[in-house]
Protein backbone atom coordinates (compact mmCIF):
# COMPACT_ATOMS: atom_id res chain seq x y z
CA UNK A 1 57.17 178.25 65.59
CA UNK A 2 57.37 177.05 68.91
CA UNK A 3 58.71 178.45 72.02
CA UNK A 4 60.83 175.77 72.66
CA UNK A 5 62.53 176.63 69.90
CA UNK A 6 64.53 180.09 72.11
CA UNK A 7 65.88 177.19 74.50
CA UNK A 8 67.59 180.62 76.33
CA UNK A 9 64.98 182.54 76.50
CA UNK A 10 61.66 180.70 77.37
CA UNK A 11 63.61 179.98 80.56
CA UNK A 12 63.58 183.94 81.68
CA UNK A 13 60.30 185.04 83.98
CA UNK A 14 59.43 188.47 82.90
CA UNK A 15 57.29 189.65 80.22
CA UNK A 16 59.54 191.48 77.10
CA UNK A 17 59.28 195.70 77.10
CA UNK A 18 58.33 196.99 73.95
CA UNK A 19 58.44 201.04 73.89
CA UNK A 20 57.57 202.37 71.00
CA UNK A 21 54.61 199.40 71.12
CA UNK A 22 52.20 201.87 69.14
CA UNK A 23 54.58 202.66 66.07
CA UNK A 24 55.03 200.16 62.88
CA UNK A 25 57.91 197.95 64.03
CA UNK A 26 56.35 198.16 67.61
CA UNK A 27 53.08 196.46 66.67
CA UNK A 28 54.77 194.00 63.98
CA UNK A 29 56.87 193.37 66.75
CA UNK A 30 54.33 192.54 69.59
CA UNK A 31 52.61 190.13 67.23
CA UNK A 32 55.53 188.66 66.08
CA UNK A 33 56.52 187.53 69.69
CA UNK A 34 53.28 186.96 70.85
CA UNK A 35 52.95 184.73 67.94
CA UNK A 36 55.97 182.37 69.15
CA UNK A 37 54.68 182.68 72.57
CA UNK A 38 56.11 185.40 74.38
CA UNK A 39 54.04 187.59 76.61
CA UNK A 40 54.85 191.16 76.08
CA UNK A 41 53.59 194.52 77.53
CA UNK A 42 54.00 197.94 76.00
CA UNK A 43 54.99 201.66 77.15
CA UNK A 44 54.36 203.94 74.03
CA UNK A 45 52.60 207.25 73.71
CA UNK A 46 49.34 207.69 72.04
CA UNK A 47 49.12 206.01 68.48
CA UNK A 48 48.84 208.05 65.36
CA UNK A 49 45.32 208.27 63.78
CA UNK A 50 46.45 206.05 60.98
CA UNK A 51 48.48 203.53 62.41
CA UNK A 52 49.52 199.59 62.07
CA UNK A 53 48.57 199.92 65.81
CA UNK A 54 44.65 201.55 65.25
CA UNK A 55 43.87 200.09 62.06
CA UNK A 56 44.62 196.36 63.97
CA UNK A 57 42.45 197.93 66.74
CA UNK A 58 45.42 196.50 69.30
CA UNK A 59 44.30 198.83 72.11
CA UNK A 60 43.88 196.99 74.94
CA UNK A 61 45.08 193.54 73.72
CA UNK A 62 48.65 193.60 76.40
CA UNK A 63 48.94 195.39 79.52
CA UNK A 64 50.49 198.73 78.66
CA UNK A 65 50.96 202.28 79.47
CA UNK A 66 50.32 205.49 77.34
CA UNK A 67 52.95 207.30 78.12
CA UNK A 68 56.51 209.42 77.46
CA UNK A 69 59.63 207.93 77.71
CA UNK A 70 61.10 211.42 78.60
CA UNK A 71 59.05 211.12 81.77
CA UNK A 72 61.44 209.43 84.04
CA UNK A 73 59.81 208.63 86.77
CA UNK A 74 56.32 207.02 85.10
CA UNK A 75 58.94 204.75 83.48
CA UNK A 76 60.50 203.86 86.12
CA UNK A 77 57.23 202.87 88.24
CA UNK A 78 56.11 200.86 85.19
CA UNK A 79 59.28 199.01 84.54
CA UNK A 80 59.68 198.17 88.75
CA UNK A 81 55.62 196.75 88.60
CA UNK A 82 56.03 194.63 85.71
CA UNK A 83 59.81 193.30 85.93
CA UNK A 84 60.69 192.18 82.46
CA UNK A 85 63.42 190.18 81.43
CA UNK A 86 63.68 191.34 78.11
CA UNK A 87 63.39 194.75 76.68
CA UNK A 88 63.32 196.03 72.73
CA UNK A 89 63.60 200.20 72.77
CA UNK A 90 61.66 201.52 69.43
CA UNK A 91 60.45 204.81 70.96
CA UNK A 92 62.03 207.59 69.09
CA UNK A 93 60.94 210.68 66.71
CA UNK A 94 62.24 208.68 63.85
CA UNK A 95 61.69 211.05 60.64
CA UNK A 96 64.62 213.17 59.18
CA UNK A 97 62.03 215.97 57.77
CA UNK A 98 60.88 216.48 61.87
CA UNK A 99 64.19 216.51 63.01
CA UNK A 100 65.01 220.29 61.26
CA UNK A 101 61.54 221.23 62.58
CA UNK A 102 61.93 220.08 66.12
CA UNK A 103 65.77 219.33 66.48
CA UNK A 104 65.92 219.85 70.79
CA UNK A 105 62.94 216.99 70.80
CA UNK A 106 64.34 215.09 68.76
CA UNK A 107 67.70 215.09 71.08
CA UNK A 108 65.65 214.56 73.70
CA UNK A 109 63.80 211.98 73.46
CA UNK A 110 66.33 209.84 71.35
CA UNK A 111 68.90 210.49 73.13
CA UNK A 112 67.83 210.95 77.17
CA UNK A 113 64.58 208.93 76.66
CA UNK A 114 67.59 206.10 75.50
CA UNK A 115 69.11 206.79 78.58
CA UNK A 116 66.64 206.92 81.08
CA UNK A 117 65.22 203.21 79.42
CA UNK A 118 69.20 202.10 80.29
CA UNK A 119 69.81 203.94 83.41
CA UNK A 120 66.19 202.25 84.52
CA UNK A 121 67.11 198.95 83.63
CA UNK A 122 70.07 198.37 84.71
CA UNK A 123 68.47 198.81 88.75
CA UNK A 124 65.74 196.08 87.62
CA UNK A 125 67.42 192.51 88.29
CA UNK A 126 64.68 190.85 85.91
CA UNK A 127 66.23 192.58 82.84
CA UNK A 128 68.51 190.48 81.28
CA UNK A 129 68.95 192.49 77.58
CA UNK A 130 68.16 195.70 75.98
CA UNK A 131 68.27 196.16 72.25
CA UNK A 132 68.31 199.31 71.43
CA UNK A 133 67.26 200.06 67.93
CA UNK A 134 68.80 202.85 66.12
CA UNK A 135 69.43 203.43 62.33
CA UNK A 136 71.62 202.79 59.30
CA UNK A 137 72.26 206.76 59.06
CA UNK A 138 74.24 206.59 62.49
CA UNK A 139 77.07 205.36 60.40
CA UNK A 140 79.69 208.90 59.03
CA UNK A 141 78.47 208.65 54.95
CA UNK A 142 81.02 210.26 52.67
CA UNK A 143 79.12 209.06 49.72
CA UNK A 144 81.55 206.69 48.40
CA UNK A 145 79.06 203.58 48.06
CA UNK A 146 80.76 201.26 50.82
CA UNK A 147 78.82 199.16 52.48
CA UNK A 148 79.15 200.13 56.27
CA UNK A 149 80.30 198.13 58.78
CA UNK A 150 79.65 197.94 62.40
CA UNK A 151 83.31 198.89 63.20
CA UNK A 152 82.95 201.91 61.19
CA UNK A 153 82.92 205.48 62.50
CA UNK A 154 79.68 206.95 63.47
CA UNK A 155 78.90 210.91 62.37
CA UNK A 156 75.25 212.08 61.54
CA UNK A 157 74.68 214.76 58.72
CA UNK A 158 71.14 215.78 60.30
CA UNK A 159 69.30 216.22 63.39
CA UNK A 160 67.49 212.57 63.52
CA UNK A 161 70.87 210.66 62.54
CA UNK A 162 73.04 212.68 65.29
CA UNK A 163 70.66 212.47 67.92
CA UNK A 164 70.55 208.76 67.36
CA UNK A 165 74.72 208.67 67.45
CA UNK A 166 74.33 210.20 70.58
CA UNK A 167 71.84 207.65 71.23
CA UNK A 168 74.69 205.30 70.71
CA UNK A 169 76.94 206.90 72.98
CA UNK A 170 74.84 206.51 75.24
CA UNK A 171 74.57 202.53 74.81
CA UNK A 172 78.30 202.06 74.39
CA UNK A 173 78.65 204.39 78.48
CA UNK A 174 76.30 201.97 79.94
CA UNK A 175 77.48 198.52 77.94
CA UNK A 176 80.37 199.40 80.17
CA UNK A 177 78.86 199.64 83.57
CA UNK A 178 76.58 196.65 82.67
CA UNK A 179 80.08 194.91 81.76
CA UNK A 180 81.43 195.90 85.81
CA UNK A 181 78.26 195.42 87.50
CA UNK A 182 77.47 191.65 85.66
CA UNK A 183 74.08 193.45 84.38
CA UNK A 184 71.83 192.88 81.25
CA UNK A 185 73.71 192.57 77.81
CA UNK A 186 73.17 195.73 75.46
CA UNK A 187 73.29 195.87 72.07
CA UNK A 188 72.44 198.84 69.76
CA UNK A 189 70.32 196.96 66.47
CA UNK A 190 71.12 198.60 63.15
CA UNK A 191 68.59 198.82 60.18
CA UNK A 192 67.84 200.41 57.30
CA UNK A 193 64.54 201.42 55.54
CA UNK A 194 62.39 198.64 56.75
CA UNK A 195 59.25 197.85 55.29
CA UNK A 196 55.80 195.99 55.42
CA UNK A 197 52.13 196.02 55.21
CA UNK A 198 50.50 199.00 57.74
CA UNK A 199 53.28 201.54 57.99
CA UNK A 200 51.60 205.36 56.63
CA UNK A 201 54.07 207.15 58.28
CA UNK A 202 54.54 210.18 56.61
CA UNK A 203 57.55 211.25 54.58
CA UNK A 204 57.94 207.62 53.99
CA UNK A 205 58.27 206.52 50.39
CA UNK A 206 55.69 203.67 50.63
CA UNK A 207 53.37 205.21 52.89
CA UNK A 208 53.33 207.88 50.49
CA UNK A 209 52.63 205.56 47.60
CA UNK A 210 49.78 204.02 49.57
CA UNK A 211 48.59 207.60 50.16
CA UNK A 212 48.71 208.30 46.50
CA UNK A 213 46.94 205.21 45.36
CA UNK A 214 43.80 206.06 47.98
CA UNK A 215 43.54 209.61 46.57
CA UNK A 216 44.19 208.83 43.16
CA UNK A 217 46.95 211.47 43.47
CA UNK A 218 50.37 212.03 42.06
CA UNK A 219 53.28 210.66 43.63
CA UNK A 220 56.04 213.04 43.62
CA UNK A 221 59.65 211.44 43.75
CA UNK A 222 62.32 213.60 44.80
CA UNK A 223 66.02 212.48 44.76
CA UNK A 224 64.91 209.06 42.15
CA UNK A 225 68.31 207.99 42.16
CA UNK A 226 69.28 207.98 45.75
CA UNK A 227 69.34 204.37 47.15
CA UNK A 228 68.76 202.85 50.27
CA UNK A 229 68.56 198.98 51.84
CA UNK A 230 64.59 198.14 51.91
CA UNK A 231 64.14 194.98 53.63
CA UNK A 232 61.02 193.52 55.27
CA UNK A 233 59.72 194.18 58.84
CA UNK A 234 59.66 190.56 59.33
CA UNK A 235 63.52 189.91 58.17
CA UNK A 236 64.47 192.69 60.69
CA UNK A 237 62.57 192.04 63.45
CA UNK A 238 63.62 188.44 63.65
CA UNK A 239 66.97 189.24 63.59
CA UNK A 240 66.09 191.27 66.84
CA UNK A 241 64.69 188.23 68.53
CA UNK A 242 68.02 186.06 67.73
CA UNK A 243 70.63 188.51 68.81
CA UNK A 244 68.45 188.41 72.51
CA UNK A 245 68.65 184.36 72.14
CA UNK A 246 72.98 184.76 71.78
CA UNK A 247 73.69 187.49 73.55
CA UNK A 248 72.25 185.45 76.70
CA UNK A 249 75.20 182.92 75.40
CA UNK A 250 78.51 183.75 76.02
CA UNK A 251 78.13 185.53 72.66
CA UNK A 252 79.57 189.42 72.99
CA UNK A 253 77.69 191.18 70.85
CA UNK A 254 77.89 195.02 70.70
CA UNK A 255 76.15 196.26 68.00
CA UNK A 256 75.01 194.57 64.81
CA UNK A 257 73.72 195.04 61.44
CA UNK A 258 70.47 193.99 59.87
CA UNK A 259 70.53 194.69 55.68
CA UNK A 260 69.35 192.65 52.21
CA UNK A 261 71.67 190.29 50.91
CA UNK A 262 71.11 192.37 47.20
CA UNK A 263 72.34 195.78 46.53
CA UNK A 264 70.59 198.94 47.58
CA UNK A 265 67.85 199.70 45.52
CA UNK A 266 67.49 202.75 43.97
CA UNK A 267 63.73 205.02 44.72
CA UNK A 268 63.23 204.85 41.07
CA UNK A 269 63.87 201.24 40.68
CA UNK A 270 61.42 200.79 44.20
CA UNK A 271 58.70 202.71 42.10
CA UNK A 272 58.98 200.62 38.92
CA UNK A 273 59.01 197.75 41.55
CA UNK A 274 54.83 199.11 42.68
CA UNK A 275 54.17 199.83 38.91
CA UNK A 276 54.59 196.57 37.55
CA UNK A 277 52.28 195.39 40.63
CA UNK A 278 49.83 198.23 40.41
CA UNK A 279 49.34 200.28 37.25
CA UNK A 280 46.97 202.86 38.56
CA UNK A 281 49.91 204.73 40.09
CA UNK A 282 50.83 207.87 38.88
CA UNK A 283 54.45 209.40 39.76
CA UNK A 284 56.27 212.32 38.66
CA UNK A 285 59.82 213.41 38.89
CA UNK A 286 61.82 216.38 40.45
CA UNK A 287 65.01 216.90 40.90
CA UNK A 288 64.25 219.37 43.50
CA UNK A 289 64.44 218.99 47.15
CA UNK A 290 61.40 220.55 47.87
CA UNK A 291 62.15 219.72 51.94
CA UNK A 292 65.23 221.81 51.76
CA UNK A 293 67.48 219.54 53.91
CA UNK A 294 70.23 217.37 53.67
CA UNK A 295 69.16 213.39 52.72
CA UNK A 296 71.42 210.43 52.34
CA UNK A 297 72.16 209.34 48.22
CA UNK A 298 73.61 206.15 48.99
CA UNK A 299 73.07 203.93 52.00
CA UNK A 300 74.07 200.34 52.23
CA UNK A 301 74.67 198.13 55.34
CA UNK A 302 77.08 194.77 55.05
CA UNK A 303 75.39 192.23 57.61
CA UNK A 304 78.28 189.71 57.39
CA UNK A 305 78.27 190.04 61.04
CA UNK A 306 75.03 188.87 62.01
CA UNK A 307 75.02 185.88 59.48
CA UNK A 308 78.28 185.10 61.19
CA UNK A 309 77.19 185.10 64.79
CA UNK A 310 73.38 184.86 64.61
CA UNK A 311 73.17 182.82 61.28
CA UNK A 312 70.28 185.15 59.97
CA UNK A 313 69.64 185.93 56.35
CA UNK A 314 66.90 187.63 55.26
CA UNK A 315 64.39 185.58 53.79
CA UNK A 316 63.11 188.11 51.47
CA UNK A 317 65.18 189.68 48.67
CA UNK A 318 64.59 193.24 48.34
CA UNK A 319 62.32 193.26 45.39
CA UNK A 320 59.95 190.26 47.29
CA UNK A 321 59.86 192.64 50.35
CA UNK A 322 58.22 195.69 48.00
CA UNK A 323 55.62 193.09 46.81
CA UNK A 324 54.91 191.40 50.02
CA UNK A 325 53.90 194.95 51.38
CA UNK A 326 52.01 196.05 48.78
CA UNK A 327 50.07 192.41 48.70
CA UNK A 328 49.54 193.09 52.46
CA UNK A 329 47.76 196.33 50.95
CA UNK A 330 45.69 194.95 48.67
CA UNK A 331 44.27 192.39 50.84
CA UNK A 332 43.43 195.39 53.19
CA UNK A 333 41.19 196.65 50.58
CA UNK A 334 39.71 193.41 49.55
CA UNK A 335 39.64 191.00 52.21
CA UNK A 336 37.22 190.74 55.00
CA UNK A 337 40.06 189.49 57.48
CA UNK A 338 40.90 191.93 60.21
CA UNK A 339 44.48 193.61 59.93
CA UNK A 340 45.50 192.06 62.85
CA UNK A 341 45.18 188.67 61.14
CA UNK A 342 46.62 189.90 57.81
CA UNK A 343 49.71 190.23 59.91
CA UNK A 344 49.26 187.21 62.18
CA UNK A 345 48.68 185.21 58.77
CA UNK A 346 51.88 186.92 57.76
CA UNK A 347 54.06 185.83 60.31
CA UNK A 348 52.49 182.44 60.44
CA UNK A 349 53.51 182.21 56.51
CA UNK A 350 57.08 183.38 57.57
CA UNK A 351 58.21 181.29 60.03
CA UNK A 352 56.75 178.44 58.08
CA UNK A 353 59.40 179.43 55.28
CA UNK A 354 62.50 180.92 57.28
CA UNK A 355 64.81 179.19 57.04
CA UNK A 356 65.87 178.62 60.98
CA UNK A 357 69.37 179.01 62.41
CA UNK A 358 70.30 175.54 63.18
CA UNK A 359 70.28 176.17 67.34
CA UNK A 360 66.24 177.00 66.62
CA UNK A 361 65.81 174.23 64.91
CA UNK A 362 63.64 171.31 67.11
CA UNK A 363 65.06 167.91 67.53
């Protein structure tokens, strides 16, 4: 894809933000726009040891900053010096499990690292929109099997999912002053368990099948019939990049949902999914939360809204996404090709397939 294609936004200036540039969506998400041309920088702390970022050795490759978004005033220098137009928040402590260990960090930096990003930005005249990325679990689940809505009330049940409704709050005080003041358009992105190729993040179901598969070890499942949207880091991400392109239309958007088209699959149904693709794996069951902590059953998001507005669909239905993440896998162990270009040949293969809201598409 082309440029020329985001008639809105290849006119801004600045570079696009990324924080969070180090995690899994961060580093699909820098390749994915540097792909169709962008030029993006990055403020992130330190990578994990086994990350998308350090196994596709992208230290180095964009002008960024190693740093924490809790630290106000490093941001704030960084964000003045570089003056982008466009910025995508992923920095957060995004695991559930963490969140009962370290609940006060996990406030704080999803919460007032959100706000100091927003409070920043909105002083920076080269901004122009912040999505904010926050979570499916934001939305209040009484575990009757609904799909949520964007319109629906918002109540975690755990640490993680009420520090990123706070989070929230947080985007709907300053959507307001950006609505007085004529400033950047904010919208809070909602996802659920997004996958792809790269991602060992731990307490993560298919990290932890990865992990399993390397050690020839057991996979435990806990909770086999609990069920949740997986959809590919591609799908997602793109949707990102479109609600930028409208929201710099007259388009209000607010907040918005990104989900498969197919119901929620459930963990059990994800692991016969990996089986039929790779026999080797062993799994056994317990009913037993071994974490001893509240998680989700059911989760399901209804993304009516952004088919409506952004005409996005996901391309990949959510058994395709399992597979095309595991295939990423297995051409990590067998191919000579770098990881960076397993992705890059990823996205190439994507775009190539998508099919394009008719505003993207060229003349």
């Amino acid at each position: 894809m082309k440029i020329s294609n985001f008639k809105i936004l290849k006119d801004l200036n600045g570079p696009v933000l990324i924080t969070g540039h180090t995690g899994f969506k961060g580093t699909w998400m820098t390749l994915l726009l540097q792909n169709i041309g962008f030029n993006v920088i990055g403020y992130s702390l330190n990578p994990e040891k086994d990350s998308l970022f350090n196994l596709a050795k992208r230290k180095g490759k964009i002008e960024e900053a190693f740093e924490d978004i809790r630290d106000r005033k490093k941001l704030e220098k960084f964000i003045k010096k570089h003056k982008p137009s466009l910025i995508y928040h992923f920095a957060a402590q995004p695991l559930v499990i963490d969140s009962y260990s370290n609940p006060y960090e996990t406030f704080e930096i999803n919460s007032i690292g959100t706000a100091n990003i927003l409070d920043i930005a909105l002083s920076i005249d080269s901004v122009k929109f912040i999505g904010v990325v926050t979570t499916d679990k934001v939305y209040e689940n009484k575990e009757l099997g609904n799909k949520f809505k964007e319109g629906d009330a918002l109540a975690g049940s755990d640490p993680y999912s009420e520090s990123k409704v706070a989070a929230e709050a947080a985007v709907r005080s300053w959507q307001k002053i950006s609505n007085i003041e004529n400033g950047p358009r904010i919208v809070s992105l909602r996802a659920g368990n997004v996958i792809g190729g790269g991602d060992l993040s731990k307490n993560r179901l298919t990290a932890d099948i990865v992990r399993a598969i390397k050690s020839d070890t057991e996979l435990k499942i806990r909770n086999k019939n609990s069920t949740r949207p997986w959809q590919h880091v591609l799908d997602v991400l793109f949707g990102y990049v479109l609600t930028a392109e409208v929201s710099l239309t007259n388009t209000q958007i607010n907040s918005i949902n990104f989900a498969p088209h197919d119901k929620s699959l459930t963990v059990d149904e994800l692991v016969h999914i990996v089986k039929s693709k790779l026999s080797n794996l062993k799994v056994s069951y317990s009913e037993t939360n071994y974490f001893k902590v509240h998680e989700a059953t059911n989760l399901q998001l209804d993304s009516t809204y952004a088919n409506k507005v952004l005409e996005w669909t996901p391309f990949y239905s959510q058994p395709e996404s399992i597979i095309a993440t595991f295939d990423w896998w297995e051409k990590h162990v067998a191919s000579d090709i770098s990881n960076e270009i397993l992705c890059i040949n990823e996205i190439d293969y994507y775009f190539k397939n998508v099919q394009l809201p008719r505003y993207l598409k060229l003349n």
